[in-house]
N, C-alpha and C. Protein backbone atom coordinates (compact mmCIF):
# COMPACT_ATOMS: atom_id res chain seq x y z
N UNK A 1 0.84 -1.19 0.00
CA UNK A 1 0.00 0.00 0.00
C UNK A 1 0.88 1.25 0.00
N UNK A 2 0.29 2.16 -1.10
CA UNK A 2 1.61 3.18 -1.25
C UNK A 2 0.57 4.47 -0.30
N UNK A 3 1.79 5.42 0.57
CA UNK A 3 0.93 6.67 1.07
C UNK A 3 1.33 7.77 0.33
N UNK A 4 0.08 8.28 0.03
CA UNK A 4 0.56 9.64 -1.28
C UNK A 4 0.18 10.41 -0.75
N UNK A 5 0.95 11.76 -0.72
CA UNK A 5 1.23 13.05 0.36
C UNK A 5 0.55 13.53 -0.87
N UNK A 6 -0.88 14.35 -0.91
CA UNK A 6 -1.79 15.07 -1.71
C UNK A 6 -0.90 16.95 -1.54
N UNK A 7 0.41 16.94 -1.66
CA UNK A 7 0.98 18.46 -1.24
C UNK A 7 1.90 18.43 -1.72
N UNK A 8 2.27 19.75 -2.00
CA UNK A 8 3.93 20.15 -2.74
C UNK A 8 4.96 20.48 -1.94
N UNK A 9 4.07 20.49 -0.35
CA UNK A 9 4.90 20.66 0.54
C UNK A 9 6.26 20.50 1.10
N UNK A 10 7.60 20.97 1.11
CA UNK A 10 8.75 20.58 1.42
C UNK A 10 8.59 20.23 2.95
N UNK A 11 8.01 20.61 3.83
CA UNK A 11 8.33 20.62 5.42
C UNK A 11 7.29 19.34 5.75
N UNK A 12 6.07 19.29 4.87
CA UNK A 12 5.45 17.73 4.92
C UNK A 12 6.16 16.81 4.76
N UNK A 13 6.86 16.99 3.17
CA UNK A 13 7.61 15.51 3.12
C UNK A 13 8.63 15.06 3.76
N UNK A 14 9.32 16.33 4.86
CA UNK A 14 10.50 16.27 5.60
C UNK A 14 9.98 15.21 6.95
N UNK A 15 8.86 15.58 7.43
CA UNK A 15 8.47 15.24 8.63
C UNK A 15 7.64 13.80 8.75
N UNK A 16 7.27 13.73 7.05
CA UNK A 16 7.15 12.19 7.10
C UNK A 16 8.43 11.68 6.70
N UNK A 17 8.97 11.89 6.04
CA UNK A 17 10.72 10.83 5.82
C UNK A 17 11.59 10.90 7.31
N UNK A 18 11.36 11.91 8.01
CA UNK A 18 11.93 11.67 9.64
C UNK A 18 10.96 10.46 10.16
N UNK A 19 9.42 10.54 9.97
CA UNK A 19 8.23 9.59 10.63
C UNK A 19 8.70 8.37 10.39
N UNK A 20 9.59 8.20 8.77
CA UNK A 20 9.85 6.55 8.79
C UNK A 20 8.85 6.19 7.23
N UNK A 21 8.19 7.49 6.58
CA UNK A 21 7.47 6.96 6.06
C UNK A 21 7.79 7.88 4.51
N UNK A 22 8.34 7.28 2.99
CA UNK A 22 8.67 8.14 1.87
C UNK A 22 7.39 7.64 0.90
N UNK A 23 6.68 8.75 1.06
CA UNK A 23 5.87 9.11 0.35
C UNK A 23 6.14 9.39 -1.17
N UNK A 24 4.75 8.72 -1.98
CA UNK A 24 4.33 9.32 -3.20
C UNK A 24 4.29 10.38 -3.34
N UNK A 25 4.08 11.85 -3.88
CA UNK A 25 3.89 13.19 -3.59
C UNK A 25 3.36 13.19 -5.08
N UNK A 26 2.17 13.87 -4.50
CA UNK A 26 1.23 14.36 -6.05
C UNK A 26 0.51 15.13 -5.63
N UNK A 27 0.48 16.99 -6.14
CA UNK A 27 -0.12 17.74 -6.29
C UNK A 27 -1.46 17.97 -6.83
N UNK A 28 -2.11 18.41 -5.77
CA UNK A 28 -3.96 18.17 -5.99
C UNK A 28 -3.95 19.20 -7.05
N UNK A 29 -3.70 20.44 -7.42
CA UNK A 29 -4.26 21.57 -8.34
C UNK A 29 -5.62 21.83 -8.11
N UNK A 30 -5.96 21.94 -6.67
CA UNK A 30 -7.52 22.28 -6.56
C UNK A 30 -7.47 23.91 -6.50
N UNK A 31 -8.45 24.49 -6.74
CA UNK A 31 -9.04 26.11 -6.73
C UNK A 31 -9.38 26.34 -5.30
N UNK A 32 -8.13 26.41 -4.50
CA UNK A 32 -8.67 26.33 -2.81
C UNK A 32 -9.67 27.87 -2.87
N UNK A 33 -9.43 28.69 -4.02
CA UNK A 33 -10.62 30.10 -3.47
C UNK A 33 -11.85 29.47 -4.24
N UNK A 34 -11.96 28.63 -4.97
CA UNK A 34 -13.46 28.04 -5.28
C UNK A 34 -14.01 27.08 -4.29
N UNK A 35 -13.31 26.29 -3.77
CA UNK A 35 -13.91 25.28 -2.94
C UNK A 35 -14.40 26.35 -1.79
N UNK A 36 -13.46 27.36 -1.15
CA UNK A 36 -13.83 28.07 -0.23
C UNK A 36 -15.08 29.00 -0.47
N UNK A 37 -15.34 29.36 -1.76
CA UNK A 37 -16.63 30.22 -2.12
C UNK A 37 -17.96 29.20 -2.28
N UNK A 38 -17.53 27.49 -2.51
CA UNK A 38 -18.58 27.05 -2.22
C UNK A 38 -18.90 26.90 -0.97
N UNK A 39 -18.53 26.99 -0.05
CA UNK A 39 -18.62 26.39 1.35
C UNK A 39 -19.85 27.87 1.94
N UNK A 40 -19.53 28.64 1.28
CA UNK A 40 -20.61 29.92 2.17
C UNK A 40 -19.97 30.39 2.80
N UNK A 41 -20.56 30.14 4.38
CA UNK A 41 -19.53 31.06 5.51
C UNK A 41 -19.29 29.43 6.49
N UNK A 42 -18.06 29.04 6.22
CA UNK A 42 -17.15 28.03 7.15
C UNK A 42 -17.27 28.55 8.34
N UNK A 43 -17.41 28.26 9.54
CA UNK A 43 -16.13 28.10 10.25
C UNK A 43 -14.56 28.07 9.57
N UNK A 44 -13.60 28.17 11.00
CA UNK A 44 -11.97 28.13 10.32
C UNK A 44 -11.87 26.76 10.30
N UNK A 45 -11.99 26.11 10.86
CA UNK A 45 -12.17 24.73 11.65
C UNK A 45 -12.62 23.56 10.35
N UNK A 46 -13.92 24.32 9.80
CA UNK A 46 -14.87 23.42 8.61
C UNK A 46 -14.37 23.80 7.19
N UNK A 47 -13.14 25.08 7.08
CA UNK A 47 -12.51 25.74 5.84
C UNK A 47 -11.57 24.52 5.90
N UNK A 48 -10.21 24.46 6.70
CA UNK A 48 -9.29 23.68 6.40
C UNK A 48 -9.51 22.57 6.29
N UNK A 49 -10.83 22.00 6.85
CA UNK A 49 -10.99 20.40 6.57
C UNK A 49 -11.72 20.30 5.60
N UNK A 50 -12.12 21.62 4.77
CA UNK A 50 -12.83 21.10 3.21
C UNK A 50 -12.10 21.05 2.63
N UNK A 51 -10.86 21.58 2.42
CA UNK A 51 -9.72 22.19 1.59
C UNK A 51 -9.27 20.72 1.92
N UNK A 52 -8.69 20.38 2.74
CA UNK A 52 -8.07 19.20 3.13
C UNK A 52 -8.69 17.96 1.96
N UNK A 53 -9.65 17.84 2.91
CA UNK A 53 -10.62 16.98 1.54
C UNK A 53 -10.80 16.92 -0.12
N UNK A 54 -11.05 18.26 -0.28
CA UNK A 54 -10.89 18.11 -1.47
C UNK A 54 -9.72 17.82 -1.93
N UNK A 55 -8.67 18.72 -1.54
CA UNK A 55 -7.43 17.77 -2.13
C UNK A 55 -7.19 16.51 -2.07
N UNK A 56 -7.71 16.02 -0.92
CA UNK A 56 -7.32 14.20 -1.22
C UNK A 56 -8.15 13.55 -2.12
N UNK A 57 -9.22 14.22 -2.39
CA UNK A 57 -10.43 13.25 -3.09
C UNK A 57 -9.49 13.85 -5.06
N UNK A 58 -9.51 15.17 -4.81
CA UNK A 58 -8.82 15.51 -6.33
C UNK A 58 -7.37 14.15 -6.38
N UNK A 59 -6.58 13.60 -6.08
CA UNK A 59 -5.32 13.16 -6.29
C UNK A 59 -6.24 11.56 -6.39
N UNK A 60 -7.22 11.45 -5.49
CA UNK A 60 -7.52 10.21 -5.37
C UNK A 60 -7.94 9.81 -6.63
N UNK A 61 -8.97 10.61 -7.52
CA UNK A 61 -9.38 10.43 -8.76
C UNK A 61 -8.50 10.28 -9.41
N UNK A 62 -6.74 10.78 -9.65
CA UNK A 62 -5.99 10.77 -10.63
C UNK A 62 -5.00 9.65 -10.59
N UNK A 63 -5.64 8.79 -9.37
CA UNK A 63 -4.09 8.04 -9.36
C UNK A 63 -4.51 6.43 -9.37
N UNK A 64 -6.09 6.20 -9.21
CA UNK A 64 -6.48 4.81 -8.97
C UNK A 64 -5.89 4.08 -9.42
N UNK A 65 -5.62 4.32 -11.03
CA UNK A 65 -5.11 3.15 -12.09
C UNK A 65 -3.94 3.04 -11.77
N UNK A 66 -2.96 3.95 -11.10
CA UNK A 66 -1.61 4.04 -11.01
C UNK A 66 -1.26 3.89 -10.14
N UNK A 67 -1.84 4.06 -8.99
CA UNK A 67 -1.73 2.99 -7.22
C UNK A 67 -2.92 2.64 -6.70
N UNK A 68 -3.66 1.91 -7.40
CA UNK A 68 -4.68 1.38 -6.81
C UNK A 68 -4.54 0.81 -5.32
N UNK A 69 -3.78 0.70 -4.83
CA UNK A 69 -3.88 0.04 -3.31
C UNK A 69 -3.05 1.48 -2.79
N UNK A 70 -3.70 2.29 -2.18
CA UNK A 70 -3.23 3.48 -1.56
C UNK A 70 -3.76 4.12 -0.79
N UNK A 71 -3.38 4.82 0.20
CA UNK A 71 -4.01 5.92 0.94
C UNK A 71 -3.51 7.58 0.65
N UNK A 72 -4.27 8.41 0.50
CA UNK A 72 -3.82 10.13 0.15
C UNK A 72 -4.36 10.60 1.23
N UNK A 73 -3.72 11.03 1.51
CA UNK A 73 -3.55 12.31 2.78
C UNK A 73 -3.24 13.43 1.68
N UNK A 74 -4.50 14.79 2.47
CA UNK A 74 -4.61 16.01 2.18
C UNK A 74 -4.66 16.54 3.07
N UNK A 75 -4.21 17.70 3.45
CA UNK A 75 -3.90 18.72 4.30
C UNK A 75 -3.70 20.00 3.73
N UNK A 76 -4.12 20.97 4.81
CA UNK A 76 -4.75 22.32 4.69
C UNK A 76 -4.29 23.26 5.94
N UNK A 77 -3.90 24.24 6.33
CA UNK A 77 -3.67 25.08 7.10
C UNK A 77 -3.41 26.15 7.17
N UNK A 78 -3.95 26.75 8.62
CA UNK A 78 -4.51 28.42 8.11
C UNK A 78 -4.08 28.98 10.01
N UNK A 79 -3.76 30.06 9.97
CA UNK A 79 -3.50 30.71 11.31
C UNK A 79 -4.69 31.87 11.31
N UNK A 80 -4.85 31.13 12.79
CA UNK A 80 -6.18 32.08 13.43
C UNK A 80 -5.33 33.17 14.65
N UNK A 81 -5.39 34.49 13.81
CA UNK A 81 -4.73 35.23 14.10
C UNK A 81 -5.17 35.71 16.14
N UNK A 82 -4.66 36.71 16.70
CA UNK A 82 -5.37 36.64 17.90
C UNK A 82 -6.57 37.79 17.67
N UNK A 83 -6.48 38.58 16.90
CA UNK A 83 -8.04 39.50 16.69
C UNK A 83 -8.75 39.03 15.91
N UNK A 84 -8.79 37.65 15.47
CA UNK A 84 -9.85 36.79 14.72
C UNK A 84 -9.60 36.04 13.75
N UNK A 85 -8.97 37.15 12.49
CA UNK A 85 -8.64 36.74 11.54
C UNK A 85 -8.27 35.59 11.18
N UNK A 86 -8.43 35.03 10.12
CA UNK A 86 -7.86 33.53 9.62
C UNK A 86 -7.30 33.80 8.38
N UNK A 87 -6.01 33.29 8.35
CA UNK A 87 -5.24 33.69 6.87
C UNK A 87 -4.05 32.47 6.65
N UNK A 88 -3.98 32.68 5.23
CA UNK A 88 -3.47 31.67 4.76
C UNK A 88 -1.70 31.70 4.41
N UNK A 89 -1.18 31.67 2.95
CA UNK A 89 -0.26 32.47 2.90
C UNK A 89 0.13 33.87 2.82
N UNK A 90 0.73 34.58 2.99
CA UNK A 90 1.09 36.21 2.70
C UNK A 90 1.03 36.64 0.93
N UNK A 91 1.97 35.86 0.58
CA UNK A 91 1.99 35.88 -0.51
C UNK A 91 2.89 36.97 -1.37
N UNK A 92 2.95 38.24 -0.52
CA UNK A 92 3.64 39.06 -0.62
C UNK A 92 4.27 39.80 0.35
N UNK A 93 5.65 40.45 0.43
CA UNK A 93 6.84 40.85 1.57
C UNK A 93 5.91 41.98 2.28
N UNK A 94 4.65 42.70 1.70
CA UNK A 94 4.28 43.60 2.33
C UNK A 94 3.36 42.83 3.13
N UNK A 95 2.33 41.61 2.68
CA UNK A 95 1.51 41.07 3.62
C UNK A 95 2.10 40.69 4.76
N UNK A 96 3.10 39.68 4.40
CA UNK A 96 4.08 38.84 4.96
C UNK A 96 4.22 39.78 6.79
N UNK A 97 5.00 40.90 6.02
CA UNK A 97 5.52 42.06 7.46
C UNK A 97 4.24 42.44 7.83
N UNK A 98 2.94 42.75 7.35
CA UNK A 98 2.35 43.32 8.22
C UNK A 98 1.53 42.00 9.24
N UNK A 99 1.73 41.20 8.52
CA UNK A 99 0.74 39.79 9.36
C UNK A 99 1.95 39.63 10.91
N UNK A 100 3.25 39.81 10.54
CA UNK A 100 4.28 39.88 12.30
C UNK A 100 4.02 40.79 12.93
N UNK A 101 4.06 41.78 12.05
CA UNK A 101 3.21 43.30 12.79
C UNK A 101 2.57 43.08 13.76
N UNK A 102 1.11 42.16 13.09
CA UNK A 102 0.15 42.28 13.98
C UNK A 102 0.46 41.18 15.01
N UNK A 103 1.13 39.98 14.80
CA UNK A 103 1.34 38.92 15.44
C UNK A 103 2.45 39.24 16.79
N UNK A 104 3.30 39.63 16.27
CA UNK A 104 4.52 39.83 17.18
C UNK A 104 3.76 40.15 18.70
N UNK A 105 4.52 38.94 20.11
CA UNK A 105 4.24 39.52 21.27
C UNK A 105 3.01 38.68 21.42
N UNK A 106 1.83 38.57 20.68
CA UNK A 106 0.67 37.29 20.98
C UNK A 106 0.94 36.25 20.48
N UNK A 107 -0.39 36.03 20.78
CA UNK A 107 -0.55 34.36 20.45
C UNK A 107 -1.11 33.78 19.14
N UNK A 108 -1.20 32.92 18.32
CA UNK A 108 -2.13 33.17 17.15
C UNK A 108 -2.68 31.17 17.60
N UNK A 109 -3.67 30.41 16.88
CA UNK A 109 -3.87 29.42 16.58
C UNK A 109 -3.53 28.80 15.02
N UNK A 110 -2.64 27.92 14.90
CA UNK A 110 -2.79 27.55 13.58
C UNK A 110 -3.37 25.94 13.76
N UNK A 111 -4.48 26.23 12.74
CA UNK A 111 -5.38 25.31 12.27
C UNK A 111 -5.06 24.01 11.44
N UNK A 112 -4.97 23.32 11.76
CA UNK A 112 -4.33 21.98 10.66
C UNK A 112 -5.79 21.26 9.98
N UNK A 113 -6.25 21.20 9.08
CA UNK A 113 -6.81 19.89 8.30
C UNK A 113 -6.46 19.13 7.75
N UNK A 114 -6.95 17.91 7.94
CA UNK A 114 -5.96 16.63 7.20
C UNK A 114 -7.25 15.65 6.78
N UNK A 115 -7.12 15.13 5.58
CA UNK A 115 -8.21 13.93 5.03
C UNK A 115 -7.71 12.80 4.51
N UNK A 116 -7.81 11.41 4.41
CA UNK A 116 -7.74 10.56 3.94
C UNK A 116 -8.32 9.78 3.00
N UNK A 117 -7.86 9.40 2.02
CA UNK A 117 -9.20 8.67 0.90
C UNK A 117 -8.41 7.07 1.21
N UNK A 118 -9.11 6.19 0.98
CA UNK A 118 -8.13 4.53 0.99
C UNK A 118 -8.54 4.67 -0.46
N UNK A 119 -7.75 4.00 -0.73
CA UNK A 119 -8.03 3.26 -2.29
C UNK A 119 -7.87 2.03 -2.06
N UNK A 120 -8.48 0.66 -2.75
CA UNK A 120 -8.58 -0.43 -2.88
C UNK A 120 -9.01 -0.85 -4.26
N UNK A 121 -8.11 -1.81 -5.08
CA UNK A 121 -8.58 -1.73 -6.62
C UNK A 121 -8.69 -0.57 -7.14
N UNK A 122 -7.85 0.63 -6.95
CA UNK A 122 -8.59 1.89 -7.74
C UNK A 122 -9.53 2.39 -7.14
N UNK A 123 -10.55 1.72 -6.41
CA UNK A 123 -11.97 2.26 -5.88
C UNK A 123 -11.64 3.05 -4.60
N UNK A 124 -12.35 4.14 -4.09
CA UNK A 124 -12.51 4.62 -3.02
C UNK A 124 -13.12 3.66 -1.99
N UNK A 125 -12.97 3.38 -0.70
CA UNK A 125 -13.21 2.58 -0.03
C UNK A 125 -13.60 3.00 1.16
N UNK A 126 -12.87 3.94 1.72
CA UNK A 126 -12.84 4.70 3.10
C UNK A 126 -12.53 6.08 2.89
N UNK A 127 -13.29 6.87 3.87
CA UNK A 127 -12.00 8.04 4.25
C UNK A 127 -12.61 8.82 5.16
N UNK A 128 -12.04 9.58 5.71
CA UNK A 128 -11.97 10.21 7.18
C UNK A 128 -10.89 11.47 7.33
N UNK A 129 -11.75 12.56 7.93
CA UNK A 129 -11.12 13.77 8.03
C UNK A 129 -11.25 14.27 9.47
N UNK A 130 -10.17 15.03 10.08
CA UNK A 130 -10.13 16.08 11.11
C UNK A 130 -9.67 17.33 10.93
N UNK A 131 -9.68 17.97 11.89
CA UNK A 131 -9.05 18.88 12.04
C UNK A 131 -8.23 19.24 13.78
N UNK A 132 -6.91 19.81 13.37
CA UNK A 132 -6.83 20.22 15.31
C UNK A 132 -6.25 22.04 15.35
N UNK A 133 -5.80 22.33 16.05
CA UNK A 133 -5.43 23.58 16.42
C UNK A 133 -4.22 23.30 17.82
N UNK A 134 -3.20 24.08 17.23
CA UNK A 134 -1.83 24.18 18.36
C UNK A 134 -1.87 25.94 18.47
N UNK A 135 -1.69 26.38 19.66
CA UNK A 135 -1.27 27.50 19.91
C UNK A 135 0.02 27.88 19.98
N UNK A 136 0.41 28.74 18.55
CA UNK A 136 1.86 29.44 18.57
C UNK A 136 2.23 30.69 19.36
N UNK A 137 2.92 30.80 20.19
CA UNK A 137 3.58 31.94 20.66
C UNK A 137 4.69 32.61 20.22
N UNK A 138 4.12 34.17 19.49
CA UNK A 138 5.34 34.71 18.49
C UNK A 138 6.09 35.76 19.27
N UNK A 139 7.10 35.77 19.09
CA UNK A 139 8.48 37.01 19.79
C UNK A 139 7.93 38.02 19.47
N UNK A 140 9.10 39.18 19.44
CA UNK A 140 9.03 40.42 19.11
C UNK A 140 10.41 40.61 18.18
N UNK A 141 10.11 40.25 17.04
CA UNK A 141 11.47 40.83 16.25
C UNK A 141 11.73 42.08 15.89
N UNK A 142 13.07 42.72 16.09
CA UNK A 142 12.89 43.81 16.22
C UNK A 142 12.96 44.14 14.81
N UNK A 143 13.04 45.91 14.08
CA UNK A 143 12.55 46.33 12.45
C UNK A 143 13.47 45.41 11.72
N UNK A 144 14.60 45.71 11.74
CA UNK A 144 15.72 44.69 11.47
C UNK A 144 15.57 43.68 10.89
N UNK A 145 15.38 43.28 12.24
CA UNK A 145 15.01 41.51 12.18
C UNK A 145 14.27 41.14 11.14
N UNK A 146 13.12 41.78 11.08
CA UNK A 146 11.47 40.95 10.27
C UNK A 146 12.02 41.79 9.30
N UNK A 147 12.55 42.70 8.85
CA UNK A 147 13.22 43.37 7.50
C UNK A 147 14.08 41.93 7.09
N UNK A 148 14.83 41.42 7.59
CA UNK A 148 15.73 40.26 6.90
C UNK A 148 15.01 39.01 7.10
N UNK A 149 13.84 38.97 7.76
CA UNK A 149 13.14 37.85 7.55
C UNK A 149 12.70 37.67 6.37
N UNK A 150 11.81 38.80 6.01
CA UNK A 150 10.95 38.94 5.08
C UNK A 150 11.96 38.73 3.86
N UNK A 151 12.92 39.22 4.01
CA UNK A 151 13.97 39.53 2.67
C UNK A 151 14.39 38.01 2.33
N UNK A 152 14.38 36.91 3.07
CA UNK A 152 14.63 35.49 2.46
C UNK A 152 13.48 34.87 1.69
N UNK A 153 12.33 35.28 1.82
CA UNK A 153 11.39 34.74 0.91
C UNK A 153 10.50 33.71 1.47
N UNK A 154 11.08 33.18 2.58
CA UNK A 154 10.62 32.31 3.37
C UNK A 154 8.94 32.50 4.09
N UNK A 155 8.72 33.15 4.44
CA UNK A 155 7.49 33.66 5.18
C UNK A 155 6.08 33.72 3.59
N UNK A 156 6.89 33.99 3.00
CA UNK A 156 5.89 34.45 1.81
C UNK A 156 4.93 33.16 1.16
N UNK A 157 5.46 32.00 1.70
CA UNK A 157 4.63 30.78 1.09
C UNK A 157 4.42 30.28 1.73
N UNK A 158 3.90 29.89 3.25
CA UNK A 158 3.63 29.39 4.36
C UNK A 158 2.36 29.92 5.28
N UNK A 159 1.66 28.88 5.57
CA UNK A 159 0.40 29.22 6.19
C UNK A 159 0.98 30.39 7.63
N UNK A 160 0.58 31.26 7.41
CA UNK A 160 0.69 32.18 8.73
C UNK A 160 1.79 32.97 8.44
N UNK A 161 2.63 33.19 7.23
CA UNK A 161 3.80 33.18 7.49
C UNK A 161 4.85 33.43 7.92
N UNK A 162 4.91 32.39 8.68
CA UNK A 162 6.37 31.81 9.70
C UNK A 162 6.32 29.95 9.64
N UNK A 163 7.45 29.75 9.90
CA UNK A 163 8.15 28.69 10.21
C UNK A 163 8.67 28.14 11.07
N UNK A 164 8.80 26.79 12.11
CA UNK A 164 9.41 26.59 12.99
C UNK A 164 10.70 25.90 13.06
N UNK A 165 10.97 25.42 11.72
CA UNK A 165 11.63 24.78 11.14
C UNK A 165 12.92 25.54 10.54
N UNK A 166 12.65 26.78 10.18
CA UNK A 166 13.52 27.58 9.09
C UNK A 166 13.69 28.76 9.87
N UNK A 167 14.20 29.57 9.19
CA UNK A 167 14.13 31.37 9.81
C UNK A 167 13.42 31.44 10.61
N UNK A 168 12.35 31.20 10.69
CA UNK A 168 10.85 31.85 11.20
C UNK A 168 11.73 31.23 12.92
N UNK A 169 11.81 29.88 12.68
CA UNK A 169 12.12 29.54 14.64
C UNK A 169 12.62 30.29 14.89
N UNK A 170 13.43 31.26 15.01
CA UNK A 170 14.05 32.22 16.14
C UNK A 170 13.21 33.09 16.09
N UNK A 171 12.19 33.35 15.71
CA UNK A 171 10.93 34.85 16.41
C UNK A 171 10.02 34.00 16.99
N UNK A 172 9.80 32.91 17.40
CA UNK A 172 8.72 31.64 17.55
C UNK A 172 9.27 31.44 19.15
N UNK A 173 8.60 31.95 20.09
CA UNK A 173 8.49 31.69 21.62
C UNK A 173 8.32 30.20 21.94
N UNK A 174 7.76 29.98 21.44
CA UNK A 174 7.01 28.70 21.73
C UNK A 174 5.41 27.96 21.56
N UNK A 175 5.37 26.72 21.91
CA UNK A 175 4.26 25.83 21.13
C UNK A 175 3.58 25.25 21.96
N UNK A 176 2.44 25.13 22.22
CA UNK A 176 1.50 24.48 23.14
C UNK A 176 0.35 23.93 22.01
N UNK A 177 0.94 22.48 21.76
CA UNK A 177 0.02 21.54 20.98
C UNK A 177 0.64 20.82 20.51
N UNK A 178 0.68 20.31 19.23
CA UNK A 178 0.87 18.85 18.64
C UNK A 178 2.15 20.00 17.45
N UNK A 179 4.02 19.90 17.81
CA UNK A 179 4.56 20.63 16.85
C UNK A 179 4.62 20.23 15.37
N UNK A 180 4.19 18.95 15.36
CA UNK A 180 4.20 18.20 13.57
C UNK A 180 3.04 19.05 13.05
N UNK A 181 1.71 19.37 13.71
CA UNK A 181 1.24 20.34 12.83
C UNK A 181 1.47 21.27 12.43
N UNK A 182 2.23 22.23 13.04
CA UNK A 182 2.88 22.95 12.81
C UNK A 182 3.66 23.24 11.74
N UNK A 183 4.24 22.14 12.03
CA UNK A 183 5.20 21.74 10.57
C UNK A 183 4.52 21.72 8.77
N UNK A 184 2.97 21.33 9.01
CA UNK A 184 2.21 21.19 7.95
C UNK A 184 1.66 20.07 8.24
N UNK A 185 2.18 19.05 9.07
CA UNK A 185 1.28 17.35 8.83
C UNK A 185 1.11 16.95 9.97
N UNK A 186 0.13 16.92 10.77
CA UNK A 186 0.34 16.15 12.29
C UNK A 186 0.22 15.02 12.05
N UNK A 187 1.19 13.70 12.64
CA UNK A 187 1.36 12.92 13.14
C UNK A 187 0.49 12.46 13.94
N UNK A 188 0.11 12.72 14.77
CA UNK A 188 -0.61 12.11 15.64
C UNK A 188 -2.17 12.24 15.00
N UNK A 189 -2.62 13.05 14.50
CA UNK A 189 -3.89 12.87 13.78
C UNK A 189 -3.49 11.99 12.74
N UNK A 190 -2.65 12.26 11.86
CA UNK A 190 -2.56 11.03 10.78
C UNK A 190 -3.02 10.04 11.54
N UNK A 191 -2.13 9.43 11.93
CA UNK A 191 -2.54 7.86 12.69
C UNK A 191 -3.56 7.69 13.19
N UNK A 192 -4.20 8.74 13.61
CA UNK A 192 -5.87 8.41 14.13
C UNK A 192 -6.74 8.10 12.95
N UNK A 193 -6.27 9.39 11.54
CA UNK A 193 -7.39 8.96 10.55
C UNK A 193 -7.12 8.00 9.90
N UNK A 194 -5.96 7.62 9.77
CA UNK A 194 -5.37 6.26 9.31
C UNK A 194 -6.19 4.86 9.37
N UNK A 195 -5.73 4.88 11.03
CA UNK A 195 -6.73 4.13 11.93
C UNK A 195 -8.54 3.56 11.65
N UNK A 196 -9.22 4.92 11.33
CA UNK A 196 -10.20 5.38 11.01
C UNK A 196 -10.41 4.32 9.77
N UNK A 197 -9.62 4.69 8.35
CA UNK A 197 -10.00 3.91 7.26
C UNK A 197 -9.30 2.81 7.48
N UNK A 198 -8.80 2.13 8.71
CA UNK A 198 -8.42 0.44 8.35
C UNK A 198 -7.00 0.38 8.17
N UNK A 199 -6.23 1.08 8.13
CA UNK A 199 -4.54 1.17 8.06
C UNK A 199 -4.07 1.28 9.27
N UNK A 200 -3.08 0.65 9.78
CA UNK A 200 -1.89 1.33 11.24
C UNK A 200 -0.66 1.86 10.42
N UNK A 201 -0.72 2.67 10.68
CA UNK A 201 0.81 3.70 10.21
C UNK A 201 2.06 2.67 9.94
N UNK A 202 2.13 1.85 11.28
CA UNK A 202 3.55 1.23 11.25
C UNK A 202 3.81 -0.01 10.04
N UNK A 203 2.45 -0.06 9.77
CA UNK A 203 2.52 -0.76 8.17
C UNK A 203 2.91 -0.12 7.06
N UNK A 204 2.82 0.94 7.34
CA UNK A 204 3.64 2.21 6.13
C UNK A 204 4.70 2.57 6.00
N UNK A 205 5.61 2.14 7.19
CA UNK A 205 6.90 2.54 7.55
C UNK A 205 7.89 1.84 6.28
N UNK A 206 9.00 2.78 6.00
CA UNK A 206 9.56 2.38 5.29
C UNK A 206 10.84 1.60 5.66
N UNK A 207 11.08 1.59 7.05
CA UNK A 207 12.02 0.90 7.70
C UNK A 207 11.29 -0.06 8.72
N UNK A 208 12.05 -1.60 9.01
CA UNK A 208 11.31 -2.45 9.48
C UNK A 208 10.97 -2.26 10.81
N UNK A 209 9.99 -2.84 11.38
CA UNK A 209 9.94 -2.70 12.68
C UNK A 209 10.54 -3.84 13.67
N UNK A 210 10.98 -3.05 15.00
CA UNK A 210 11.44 -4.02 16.17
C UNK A 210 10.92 -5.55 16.31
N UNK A 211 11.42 -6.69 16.39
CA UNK A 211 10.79 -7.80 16.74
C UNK A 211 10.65 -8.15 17.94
């Protein structure tokens, strides 16, 4: 059974090849601002786990014939700022700085969604979605600082953008929740939705297990 990472994500596929587990990687190409204009008014909570979804169900359609015995994991994530807001990437050095602006010194929530499709014969069989939330605690970088943050490019393509992994960890206080979401993929929810459609993780592992 092959596991196909539904993301283009670099810090996903890092944190599953540390998990033990080298993923397929195939890019959903879904219209995350169409799926989100169908939804009405989400919740943040019911946004990332549609987004989530749809991407796994988009990769699931494209790959039956070509790994019919598989599971896709999709994932989605968005920071729930501390005056409400929910946002995704920056996208640009001016969003980027003003989203630390507002962040620097609080707290924000970032939102993880994650979905699963099984495949069996090609066919859809199972699947199962969550969502969780870890509370990030951001520094105070001083003008400087978030001037040469911003200037690596880094912040500009990342849910919330910052990183705990890259640049971003040194303005990053600290984490109260699950840090693999963080990262882009929780771990510990994987294995629950895993669980969910009939898989244990440690059957996925790409290295053997203890006897």
């Amino acid at each position: 059974m092959r596991f196909v990472l539904a993301s283009a994500s670099p810090a996903r596929l890092s944190v599953l090849r540390s998990a033990g587990i080298e993923p397929l990687v195939r890019v959903s190409g879904v219209d995350e601002d169409a799926v989100t204009a169908s939804l009405g008014d989400p919740s943040p909570t019911e946004l990332v786990t549609a987004l989530a979804q749809a991407k796994a169900d988009a990769v699931a359609a494209e790959i039956g014939a070509e790994e019919p015995d598989a599971v896709v994991v999709g994932c989605d994530s968005m920071l729930l700022m501390a005056h409400g807001e929910i946002v995704g990437k920056p996208g640009t050095p001016e969003a980027a700085a003003k989203r630390w602006a507002q962040n620097a010194g609080s707290s924000g929530e970032l939102l993880t969604g994650h979905a699963i499709v099984r495949l069996q014969g090609g066919e859809v069989i199972a699947r199962a979605n969550g969502h969780l939330g870890t509370t990030v605690r951001f520094g105070e970088p001083s003008e400087a600082e978030l001037e040469a943050y911003v200037a690596t490019g880094e912040p500009l393509h990342v849910a919330g953008g910052f990183t705990l992994e890259g640049f971003g960890g040194w303005f990053v206080e600290g984490v109260d929740g699950d840090p693999s979401s963080v990262l882009g993929i929780s771990l510990p929810l994987t294995r629950k939705l895993l669980a969910e459609v009939g898989v244990s993780v440690v059957t996925l592992w790409s290295t053997p297990t203890a006897e």
